[in-house]
Protein backbone atom coordinates (compact mmCIF):
# COMPACT_ATOMS: atom_id res chain seq x y z
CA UNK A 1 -14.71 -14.64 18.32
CA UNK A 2 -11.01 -15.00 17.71
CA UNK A 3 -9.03 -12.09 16.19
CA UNK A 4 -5.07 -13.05 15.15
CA UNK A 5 -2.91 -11.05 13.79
CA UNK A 6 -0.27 -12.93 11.04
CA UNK A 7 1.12 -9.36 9.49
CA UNK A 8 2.22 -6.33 9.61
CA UNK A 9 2.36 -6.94 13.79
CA UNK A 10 5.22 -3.99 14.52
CA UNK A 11 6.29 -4.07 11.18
CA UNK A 12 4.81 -2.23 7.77
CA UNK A 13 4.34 -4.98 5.44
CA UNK A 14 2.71 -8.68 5.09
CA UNK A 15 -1.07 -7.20 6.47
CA UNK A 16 -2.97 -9.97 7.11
CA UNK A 17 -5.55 -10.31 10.23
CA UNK A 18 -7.30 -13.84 10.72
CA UNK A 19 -10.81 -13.61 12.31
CA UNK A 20 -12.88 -16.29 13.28
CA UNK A 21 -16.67 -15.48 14.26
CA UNK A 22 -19.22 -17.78 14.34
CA UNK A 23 -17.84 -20.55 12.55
CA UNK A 24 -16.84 -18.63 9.26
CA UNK A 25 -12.73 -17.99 8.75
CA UNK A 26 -11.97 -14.67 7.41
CA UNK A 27 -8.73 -13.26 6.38
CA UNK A 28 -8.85 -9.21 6.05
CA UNK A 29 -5.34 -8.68 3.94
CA UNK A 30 -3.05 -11.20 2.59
CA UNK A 31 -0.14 -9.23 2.30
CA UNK A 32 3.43 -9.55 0.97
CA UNK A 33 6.23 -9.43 3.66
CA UNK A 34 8.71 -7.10 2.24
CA UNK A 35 11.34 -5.59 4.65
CA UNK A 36 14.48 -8.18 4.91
CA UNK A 37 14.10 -9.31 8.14
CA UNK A 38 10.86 -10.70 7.86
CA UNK A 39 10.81 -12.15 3.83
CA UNK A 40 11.43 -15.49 4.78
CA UNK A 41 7.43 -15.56 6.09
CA UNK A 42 6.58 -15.17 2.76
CA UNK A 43 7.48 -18.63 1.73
CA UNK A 44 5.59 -20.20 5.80
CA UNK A 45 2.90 -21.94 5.46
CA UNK A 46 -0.49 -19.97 6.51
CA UNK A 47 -1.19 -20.59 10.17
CA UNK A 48 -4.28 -21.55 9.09
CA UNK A 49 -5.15 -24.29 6.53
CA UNK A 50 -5.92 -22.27 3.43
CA UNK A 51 -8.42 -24.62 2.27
CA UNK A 52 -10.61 -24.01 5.73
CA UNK A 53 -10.52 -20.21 4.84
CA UNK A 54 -14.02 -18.96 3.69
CA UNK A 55 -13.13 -15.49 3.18
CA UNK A 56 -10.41 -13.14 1.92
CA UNK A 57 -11.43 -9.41 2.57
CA UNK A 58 -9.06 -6.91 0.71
CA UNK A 59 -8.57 -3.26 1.60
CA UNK A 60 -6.97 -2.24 -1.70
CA UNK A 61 -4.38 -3.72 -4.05
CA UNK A 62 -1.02 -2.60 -2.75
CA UNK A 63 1.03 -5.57 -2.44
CA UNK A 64 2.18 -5.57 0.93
CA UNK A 65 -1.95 -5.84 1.55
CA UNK A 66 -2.40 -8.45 -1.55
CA UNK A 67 0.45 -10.20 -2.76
CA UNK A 68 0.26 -13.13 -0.91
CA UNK A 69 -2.93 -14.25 -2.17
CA UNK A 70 -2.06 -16.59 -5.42
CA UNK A 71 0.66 -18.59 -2.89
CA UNK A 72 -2.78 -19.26 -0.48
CA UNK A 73 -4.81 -19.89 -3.32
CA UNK A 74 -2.40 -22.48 -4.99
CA UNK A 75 -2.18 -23.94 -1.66
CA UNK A 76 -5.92 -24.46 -1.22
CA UNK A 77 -8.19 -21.96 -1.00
CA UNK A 78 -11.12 -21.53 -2.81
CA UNK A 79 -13.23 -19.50 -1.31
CA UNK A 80 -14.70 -16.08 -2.48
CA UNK A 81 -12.23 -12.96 -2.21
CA UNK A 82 -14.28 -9.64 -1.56
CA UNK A 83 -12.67 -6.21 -2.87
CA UNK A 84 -14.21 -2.94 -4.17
CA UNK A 85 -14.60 -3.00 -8.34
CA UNK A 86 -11.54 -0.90 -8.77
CA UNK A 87 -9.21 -2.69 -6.20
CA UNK A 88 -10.50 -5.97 -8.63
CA UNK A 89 -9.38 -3.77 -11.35
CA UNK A 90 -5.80 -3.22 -9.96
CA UNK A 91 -5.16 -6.17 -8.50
CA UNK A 92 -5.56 -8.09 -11.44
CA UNK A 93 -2.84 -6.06 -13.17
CA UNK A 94 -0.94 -5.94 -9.45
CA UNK A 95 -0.42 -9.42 -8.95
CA UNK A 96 0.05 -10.12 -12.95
CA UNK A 97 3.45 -7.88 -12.85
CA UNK A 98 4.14 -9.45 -9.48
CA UNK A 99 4.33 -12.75 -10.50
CA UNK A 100 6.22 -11.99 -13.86
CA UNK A 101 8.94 -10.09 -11.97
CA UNK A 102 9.50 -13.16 -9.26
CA UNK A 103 9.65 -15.56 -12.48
CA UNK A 104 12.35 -13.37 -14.16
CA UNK A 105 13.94 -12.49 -10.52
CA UNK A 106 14.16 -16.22 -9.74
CA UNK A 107 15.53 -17.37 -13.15
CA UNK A 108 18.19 -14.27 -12.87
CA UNK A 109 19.12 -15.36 -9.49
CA UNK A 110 19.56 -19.04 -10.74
CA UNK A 111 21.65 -18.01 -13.56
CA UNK A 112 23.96 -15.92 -11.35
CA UNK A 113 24.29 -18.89 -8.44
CA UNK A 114 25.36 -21.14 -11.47
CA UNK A 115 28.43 -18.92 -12.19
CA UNK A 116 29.36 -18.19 -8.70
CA UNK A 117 29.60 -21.70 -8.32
CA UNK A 118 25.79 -22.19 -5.63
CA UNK A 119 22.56 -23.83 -6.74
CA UNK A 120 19.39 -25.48 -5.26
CA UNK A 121 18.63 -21.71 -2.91
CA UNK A 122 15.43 -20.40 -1.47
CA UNK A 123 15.05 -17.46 -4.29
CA UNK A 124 15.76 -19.82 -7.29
CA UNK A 125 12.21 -20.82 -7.36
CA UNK A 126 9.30 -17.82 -7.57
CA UNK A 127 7.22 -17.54 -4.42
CA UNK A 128 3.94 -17.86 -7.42
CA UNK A 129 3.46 -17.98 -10.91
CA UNK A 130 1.27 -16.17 -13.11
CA UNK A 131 -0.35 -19.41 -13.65
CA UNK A 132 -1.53 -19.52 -9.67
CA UNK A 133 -2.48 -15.45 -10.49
CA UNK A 134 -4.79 -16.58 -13.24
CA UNK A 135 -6.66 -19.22 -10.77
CA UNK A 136 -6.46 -16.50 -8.43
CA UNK A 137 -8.89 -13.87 -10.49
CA UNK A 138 -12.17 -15.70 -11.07
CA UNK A 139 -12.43 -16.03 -6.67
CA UNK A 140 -12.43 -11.99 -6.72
CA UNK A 141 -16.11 -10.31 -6.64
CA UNK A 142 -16.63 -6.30 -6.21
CA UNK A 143 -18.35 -4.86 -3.39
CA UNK A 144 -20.07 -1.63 -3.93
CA UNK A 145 -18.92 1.01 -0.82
CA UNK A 146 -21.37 1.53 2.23
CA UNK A 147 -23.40 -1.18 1.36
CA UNK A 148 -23.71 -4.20 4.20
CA UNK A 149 -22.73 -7.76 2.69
CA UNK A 150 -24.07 -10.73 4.47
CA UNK A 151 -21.22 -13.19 4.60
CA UNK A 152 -23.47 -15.52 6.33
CA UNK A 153 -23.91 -17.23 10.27
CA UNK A 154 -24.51 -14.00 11.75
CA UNK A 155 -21.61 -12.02 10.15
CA UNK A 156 -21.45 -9.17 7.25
CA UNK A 157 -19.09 -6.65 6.10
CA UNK A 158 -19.22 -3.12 5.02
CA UNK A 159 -17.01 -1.13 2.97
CA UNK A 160 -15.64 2.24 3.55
CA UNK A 161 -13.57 4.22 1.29
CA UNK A 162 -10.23 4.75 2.96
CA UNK A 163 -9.09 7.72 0.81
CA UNK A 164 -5.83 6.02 0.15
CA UNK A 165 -5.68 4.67 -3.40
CA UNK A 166 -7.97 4.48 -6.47
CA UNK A 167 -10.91 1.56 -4.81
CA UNK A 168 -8.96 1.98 -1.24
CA UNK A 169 -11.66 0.43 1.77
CA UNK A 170 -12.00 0.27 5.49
CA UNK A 171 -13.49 -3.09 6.37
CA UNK A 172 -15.86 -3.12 8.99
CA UNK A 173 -17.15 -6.50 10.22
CA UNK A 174 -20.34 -6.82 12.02
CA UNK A 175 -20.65 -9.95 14.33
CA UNK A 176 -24.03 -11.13 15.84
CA UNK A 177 -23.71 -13.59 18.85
CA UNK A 178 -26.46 -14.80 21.41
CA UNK A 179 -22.96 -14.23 24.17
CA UNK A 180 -23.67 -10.03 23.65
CA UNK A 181 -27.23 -9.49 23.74
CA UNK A 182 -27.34 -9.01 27.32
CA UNK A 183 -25.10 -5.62 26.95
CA UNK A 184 -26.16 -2.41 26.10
CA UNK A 185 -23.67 0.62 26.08
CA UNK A 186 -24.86 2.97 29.06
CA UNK A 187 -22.96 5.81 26.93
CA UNK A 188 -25.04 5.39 23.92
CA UNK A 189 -28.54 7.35 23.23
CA UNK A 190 -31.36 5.16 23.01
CA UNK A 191 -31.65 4.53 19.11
CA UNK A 192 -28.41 5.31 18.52
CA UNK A 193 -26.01 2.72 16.40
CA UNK A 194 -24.41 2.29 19.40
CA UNK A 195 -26.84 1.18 21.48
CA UNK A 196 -28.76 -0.15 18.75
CA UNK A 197 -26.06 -2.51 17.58
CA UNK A 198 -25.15 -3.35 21.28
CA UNK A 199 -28.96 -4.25 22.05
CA UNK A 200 -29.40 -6.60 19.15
CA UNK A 201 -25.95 -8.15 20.63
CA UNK A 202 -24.00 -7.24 17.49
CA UNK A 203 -20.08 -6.48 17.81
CA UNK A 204 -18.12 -4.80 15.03
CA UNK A 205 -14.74 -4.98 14.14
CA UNK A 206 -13.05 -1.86 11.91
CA UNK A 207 -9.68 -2.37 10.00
CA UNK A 208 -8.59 0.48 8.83
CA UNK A 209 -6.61 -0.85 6.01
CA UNK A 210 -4.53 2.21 5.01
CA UNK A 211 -5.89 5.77 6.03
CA UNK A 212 -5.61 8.22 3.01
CA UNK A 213 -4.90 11.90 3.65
CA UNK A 214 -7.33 14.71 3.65
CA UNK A 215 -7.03 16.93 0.51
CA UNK A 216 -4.89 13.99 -1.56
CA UNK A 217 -5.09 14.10 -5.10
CA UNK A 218 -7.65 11.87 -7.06
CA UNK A 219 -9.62 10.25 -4.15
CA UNK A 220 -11.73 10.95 -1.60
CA UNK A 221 -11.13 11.92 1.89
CA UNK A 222 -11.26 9.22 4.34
CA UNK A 223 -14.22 7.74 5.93
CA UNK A 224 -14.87 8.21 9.91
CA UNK A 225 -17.51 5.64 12.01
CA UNK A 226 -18.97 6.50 14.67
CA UNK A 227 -18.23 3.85 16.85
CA UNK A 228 -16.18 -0.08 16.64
CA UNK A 229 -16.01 -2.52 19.82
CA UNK A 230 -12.98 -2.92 18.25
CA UNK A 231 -10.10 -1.53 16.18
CA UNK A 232 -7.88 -2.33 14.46
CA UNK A 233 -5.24 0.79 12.69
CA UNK A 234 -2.59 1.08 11.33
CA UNK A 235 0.39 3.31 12.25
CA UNK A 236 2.47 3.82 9.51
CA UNK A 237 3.20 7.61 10.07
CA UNK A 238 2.28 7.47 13.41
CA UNK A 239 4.86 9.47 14.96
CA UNK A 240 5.73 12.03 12.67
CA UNK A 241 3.61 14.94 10.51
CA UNK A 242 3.82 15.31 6.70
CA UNK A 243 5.00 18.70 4.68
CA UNK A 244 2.51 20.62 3.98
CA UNK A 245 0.51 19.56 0.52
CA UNK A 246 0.95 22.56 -0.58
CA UNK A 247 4.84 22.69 -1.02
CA UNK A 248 4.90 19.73 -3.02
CA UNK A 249 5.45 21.23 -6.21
CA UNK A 250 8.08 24.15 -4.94
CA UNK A 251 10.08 20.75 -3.54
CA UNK A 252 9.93 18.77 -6.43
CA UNK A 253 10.37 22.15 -8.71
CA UNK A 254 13.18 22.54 -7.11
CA UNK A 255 14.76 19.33 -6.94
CA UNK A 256 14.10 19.24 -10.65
CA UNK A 257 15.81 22.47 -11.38
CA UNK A 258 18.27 21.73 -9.81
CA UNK A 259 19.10 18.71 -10.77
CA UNK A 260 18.59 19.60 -14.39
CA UNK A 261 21.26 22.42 -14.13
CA UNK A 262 24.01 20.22 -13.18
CA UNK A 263 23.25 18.08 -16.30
CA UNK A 264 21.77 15.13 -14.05
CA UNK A 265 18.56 12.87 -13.93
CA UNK A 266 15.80 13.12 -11.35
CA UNK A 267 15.39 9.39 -10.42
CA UNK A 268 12.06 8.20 -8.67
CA UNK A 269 11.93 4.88 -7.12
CA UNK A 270 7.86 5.01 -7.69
CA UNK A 271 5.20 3.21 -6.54
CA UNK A 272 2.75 1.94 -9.63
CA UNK A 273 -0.70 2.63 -7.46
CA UNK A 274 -1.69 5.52 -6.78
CA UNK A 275 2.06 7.53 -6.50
CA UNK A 276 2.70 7.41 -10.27
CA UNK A 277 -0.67 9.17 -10.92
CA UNK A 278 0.00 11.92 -8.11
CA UNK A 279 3.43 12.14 -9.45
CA UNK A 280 2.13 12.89 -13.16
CA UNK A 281 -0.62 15.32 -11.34
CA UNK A 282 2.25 17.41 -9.66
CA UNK A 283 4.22 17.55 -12.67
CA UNK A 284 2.07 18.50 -15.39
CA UNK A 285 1.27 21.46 -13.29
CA UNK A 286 5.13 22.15 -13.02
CA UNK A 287 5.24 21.53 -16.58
CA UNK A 288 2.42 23.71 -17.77
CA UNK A 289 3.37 26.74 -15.51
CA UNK A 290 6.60 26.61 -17.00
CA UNK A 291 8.29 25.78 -13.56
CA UNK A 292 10.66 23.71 -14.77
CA UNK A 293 12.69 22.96 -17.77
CA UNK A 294 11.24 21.35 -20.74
CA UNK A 295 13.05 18.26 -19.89
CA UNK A 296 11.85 14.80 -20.61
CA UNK A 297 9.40 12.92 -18.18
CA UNK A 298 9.50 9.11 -18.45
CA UNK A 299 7.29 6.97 -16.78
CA UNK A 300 8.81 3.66 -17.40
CA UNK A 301 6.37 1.23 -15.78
CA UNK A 302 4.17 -1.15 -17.32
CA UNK A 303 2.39 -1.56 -14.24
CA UNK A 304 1.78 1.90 -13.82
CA UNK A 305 0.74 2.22 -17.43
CA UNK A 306 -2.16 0.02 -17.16
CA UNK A 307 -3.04 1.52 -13.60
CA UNK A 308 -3.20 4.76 -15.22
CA UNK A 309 -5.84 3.61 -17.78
CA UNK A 310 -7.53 1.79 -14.76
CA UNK A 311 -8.16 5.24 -13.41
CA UNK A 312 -9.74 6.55 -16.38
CA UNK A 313 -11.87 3.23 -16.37
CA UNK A 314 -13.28 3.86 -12.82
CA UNK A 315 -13.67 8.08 -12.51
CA UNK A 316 -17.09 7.27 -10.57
CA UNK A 317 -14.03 6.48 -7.22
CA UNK A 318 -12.65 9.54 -7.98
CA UNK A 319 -13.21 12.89 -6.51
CA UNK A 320 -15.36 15.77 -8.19
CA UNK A 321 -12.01 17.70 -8.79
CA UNK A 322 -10.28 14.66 -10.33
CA UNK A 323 -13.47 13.71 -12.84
CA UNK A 324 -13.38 17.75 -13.66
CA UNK A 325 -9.85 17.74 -14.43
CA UNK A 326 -10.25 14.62 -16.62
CA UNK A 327 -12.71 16.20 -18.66
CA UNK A 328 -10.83 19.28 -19.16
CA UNK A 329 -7.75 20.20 -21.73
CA UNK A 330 -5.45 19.85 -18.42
CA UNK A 331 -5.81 16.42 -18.19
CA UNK A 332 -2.79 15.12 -15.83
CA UNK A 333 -2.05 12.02 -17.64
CA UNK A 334 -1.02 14.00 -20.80
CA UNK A 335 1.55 16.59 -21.04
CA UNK A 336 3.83 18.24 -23.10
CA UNK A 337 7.31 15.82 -22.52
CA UNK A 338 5.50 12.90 -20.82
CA UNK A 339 7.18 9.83 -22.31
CA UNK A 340 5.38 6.40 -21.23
CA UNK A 341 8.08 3.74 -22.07
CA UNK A 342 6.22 0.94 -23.58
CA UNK A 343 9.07 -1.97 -24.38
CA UNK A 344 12.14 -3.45 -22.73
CA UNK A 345 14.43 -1.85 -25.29
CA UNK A 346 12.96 1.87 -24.69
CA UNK A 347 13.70 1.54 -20.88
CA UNK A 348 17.23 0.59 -21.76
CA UNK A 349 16.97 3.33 -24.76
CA UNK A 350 16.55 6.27 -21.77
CA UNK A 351 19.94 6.10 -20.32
CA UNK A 352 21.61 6.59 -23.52
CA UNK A 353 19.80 10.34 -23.59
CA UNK A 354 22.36 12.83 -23.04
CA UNK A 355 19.99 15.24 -21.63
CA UNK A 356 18.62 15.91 -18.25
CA UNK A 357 15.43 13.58 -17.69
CA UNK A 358 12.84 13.00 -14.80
CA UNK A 359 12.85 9.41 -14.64
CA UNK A 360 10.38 7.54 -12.73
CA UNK A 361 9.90 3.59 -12.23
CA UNK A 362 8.97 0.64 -10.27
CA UNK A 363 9.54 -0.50 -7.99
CA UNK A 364 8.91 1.74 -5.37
CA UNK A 365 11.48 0.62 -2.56
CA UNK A 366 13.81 -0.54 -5.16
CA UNK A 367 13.64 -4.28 -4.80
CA UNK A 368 12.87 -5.47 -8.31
CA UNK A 369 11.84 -4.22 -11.72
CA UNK A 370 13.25 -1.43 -13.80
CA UNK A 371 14.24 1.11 -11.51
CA UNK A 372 17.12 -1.03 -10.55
CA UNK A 373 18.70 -0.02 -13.67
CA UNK A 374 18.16 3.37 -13.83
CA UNK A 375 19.52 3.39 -10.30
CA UNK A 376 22.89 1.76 -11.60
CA UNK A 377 23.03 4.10 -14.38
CA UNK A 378 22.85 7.26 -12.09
CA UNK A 379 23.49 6.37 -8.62
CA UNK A 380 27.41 7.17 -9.13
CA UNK A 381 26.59 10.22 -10.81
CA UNK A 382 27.32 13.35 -8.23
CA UNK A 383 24.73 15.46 -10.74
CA UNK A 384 21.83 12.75 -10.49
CA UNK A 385 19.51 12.80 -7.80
CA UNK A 386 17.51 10.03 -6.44
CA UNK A 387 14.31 11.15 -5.20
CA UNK A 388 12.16 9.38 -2.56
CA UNK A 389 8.42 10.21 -2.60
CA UNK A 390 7.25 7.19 -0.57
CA UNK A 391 7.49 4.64 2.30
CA UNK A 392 11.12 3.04 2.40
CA UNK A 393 10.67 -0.17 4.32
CA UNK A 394 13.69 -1.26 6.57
CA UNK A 395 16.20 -3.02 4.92
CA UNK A 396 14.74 -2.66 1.60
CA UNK A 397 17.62 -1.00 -0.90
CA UNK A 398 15.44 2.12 -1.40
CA UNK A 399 15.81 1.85 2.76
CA UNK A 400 19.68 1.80 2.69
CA UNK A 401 19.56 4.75 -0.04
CA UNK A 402 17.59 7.12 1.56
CA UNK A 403 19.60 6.26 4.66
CA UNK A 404 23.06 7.21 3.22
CA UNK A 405 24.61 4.27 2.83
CA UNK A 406 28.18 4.73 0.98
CA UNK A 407 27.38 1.92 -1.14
CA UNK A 408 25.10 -0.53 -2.41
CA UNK A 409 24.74 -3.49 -4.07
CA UNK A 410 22.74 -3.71 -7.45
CA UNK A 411 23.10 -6.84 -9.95
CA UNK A 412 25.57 -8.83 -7.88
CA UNK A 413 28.01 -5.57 -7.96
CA UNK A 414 28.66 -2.63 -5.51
CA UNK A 415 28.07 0.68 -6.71
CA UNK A 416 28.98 3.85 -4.70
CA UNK A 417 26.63 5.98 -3.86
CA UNK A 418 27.72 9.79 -4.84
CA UNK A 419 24.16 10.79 -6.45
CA UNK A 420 22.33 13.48 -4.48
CA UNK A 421 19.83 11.47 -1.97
CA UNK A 422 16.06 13.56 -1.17
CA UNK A 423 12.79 12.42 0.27
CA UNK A 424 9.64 14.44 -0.09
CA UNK A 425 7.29 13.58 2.26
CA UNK A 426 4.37 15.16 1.35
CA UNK A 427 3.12 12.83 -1.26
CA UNK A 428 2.52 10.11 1.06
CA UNK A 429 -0.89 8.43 0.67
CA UNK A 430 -0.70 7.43 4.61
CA UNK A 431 -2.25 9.48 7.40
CA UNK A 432 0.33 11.12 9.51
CA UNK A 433 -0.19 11.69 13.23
CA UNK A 434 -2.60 14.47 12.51
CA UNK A 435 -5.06 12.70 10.35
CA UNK A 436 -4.68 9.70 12.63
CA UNK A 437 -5.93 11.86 15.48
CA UNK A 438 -8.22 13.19 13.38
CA UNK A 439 -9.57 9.47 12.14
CA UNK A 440 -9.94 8.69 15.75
CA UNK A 441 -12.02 11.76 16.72
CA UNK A 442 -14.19 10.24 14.80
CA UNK A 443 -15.76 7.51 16.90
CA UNK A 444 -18.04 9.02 19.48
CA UNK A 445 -17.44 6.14 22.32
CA UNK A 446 -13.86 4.37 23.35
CA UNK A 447 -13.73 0.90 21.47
CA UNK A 448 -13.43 -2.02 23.78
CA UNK A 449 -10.00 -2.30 22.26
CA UNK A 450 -7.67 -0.53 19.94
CA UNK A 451 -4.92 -2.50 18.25
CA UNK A 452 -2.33 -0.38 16.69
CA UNK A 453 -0.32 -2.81 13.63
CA UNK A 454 1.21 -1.76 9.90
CA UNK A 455 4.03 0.09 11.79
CA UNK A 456 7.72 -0.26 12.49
CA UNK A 457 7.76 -1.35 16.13
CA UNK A 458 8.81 1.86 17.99
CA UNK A 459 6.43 4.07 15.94
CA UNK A 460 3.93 1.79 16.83
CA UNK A 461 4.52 1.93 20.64
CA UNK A 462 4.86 5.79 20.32
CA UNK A 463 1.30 5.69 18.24
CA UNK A 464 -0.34 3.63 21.16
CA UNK A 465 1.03 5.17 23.94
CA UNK A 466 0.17 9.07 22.93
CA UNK A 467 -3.46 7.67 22.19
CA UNK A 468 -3.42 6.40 25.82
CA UNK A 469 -2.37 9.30 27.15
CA UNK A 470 -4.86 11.46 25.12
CA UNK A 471 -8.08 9.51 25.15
CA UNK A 472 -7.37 6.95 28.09
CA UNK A 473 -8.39 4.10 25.62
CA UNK A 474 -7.22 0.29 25.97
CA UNK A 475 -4.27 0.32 23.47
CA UNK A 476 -2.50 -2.81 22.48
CA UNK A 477 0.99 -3.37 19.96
CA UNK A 478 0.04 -7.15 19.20
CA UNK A 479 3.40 -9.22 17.98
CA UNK A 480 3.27 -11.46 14.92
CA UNK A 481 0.90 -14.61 15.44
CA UNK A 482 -0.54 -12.96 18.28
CA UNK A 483 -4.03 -14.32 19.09
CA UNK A 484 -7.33 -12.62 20.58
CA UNK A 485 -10.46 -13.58 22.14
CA UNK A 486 -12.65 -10.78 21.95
CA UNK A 487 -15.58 -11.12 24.08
């Protein structure tokens, strides 16, 4: 059994984890690279012929987990990709906006290398089309959570809820193998799963995908095994603890308050999954206590439109609080001042409003879509704030922001950046050191192996090392192409 690791290997983005177990070629994640350093991956070839593939295993529809998958379907494979019924849901609409904004990015870009006089680059040409997304969609099947798949030869999968976004899964794979039947775990109880799985010479394989937070908004909390031979987590906030939950709305009040008395905008780079909905939770419960002004909230995302109404679609994901709220007259998703911008020329129409407005839209780490203009509207504006309410990867615009850079470039021009610049951390749908720990606690008996990915390198040596030190477990930082045989 071969485990390689062709993502997010000490860096957040591109997750994607090749395993090959008797016979059958699975990739868990296919995930677009998006931190500068690293975006030129997203036009390599796949390490592995596409067309040998047999499965693609998704954790949820985030793009950094999915977005790769119409480039390795155009380029051969047609085998069957297996997803919860919600993540199908999403990523249909994920990918859809995805490839639209890389055909309009590339034909901008092409336009603009005319008249500076350069043609015939890299980013002239879209990475996919919406044509590959639509041969993309009929290879996508739902998988109902908990229940074991057979994937055939010996090896099935099992789906966990990960408590991250709406349809959000742990993927644990199960592995039989004539080479493990003669061990048995001398730590497990007889009749145990662990000594039960060991006996019947079975090895499993957990990836976490991303870990949700306890307590989050919406979905459930995550899931926790028992026990994994091996694992493989990610480490996103591994070295650092969110705000507490329960400030979020005296931050953003705040910040909104604020920001509305000086006679600026509250701009918010957001993410379409999952962070526009918590956003809209937080602030109709601003709204309704009368917390802040009666300014105008516009949600100027098409993506995150049709999200939204995917979460209505699939309540039986949600929590018991989230269906109850739905039913009720405090229904998040509509509130006095909510605006949802539905056309090119409304987006454009909000920054000729000459009063205070919360404005929020994709993308969420500024490197497409509408927010860029909102951003060049406001971002030299000392009375505007730009707000930060998720994961900024490194070298990413919404990265050189948050990071106080003096200027920026947006549109082939540099803007200076005199708008206020805050982050609030405790909307993140990641696990933070403590619920990592606490994910962890979880298994009864050490895995054979812990790998520790989906992290910027030094948080992910800080993440392994204070695991080591804690537990005493094997704890490895694979790099990018990195290649296993687990035993």
């Amino acid at each position: 059994m071969k485990l390689a690791f062709f993502g997010a290997a000490r860096q957040v983005t591109g997750s994607c984890y090749f395993v090959e177990a008797n016979g059958l070629r699975i990739l868990v994640d296919c995930g677009l690279h998006q931190e500068r350093p690293y975006l030129e991956r997203n036009w390599l070839p796949l390490p592995v012929p596409p067309e040998d593939i047999d499965f693609i295993l998704l954790t949820h529809a985030h793009l950094d987990h999915s977005g790769l998958i119409p480039a390795v379907v155009r380029d051969g494979f047609a085998g069957t990709i297996l997803t919860t019924a919600a993540t199908a849901d999403l990523l249909a609409i994920a990918l859809m906006d995805a490839a639209k904004i890389q055909e309009e990015d590339a034909a901008y870009k092409k336009k603009r290398h005319q008249k500076e006089g350069r043609s015939g680059l890299p980013t002239e040409v879209p990475l996919y089309t919406t044509e590959d997304v639509q041969m993309t969609m009929p290879l996508v099947e739902g998988a109902a959570y908990d229940e074991a798949r057979e994937l055939g030869r010996g090896v099935s999968v099992r789906f966990r809820d990960a408590g991250h976004i709406l349809g959000s899964a742990m993927v644990e794979l199960s592995v039989k193998g004539q080479a493990f039947a003669a061990e048995v775990d001398p730590r497990a109880k007889p009749g145990t799963p662990a000594a039960v799985g060991v006996e019947e010479g079975v090895r499993t394989i957990v990836f976490s995908g991303d870990i949700g937070q306890w307590g989050s908004p919406f979905v459930r909390d995550p899931s926790l095994f028992e026990r994994a031979d091996y694992i493989v987590m990610e480490s996103t906030y591994g070295d650092r603890d969110h705000e507490d939950p329960g400030r979020v709305d005296d931050l953003l009040g705040g910040i909104i308050r604020d920001t509305a008395g000086a006679g600026g905008n509250v701009v918010i780079p957001t993410f379409a999954i999952e962070r526009a909905q918590d956003l809209m939770f937080h602030l109709s419960r601003l709204v309704r206590a009368k917390a802040i002004p009666p300014v105008p909230v516009y949600l100027d995302s098409p993506m995150a439109r049709e999200v939204t109404q995917a979460f209505e679609r699939h309540d039986g994901f949600l929590d018991e609080e989230a269906r109850k709220l739905f039913a009720s007259e405090e229904h998040p998703f509509r509130f006095p001042g909510l605006v949802i911008v539905r056309t090119p020329e409304e987006s454009k129409a909000i920054n000729t409003v000459r009063v205070p407005a919360v404005i929020m839209a994709g993308s969420g780490m500024c490197t497409g879509g509408r927010i860029k203009h909102h951003l060049a509207h406001n971002i030299t504006r000392p009375e505007s704030t730009i707000l930060f309410v998720g994961y900024q990867a490194r070298e990413t615009l919404g990265r050189q922001i948050l990071e106080k850079a003096a200027q920026v470039r947006l549109f082939g021009k540099t803007f200076p950046v005199k708008a206020r610049v805050a982050k609030i951390d405790g909307f993140s749908a990641h696990a933070d050191r403590k619920a990592l720990g606490r994910w962890l606690d979880g298994f009864k008996t050490p895995p054979r192996r812990l790998f520790v990915t989906h992290g910027d390198a030094d948080v992910a040596r800080k993440t392994a090392e204070r695991i080591r030190q804690e537990k005493g477990w094997t704890v490895e930082v694979p790099d990018y192409l990195e290649i296993w045989d687990l035993d």
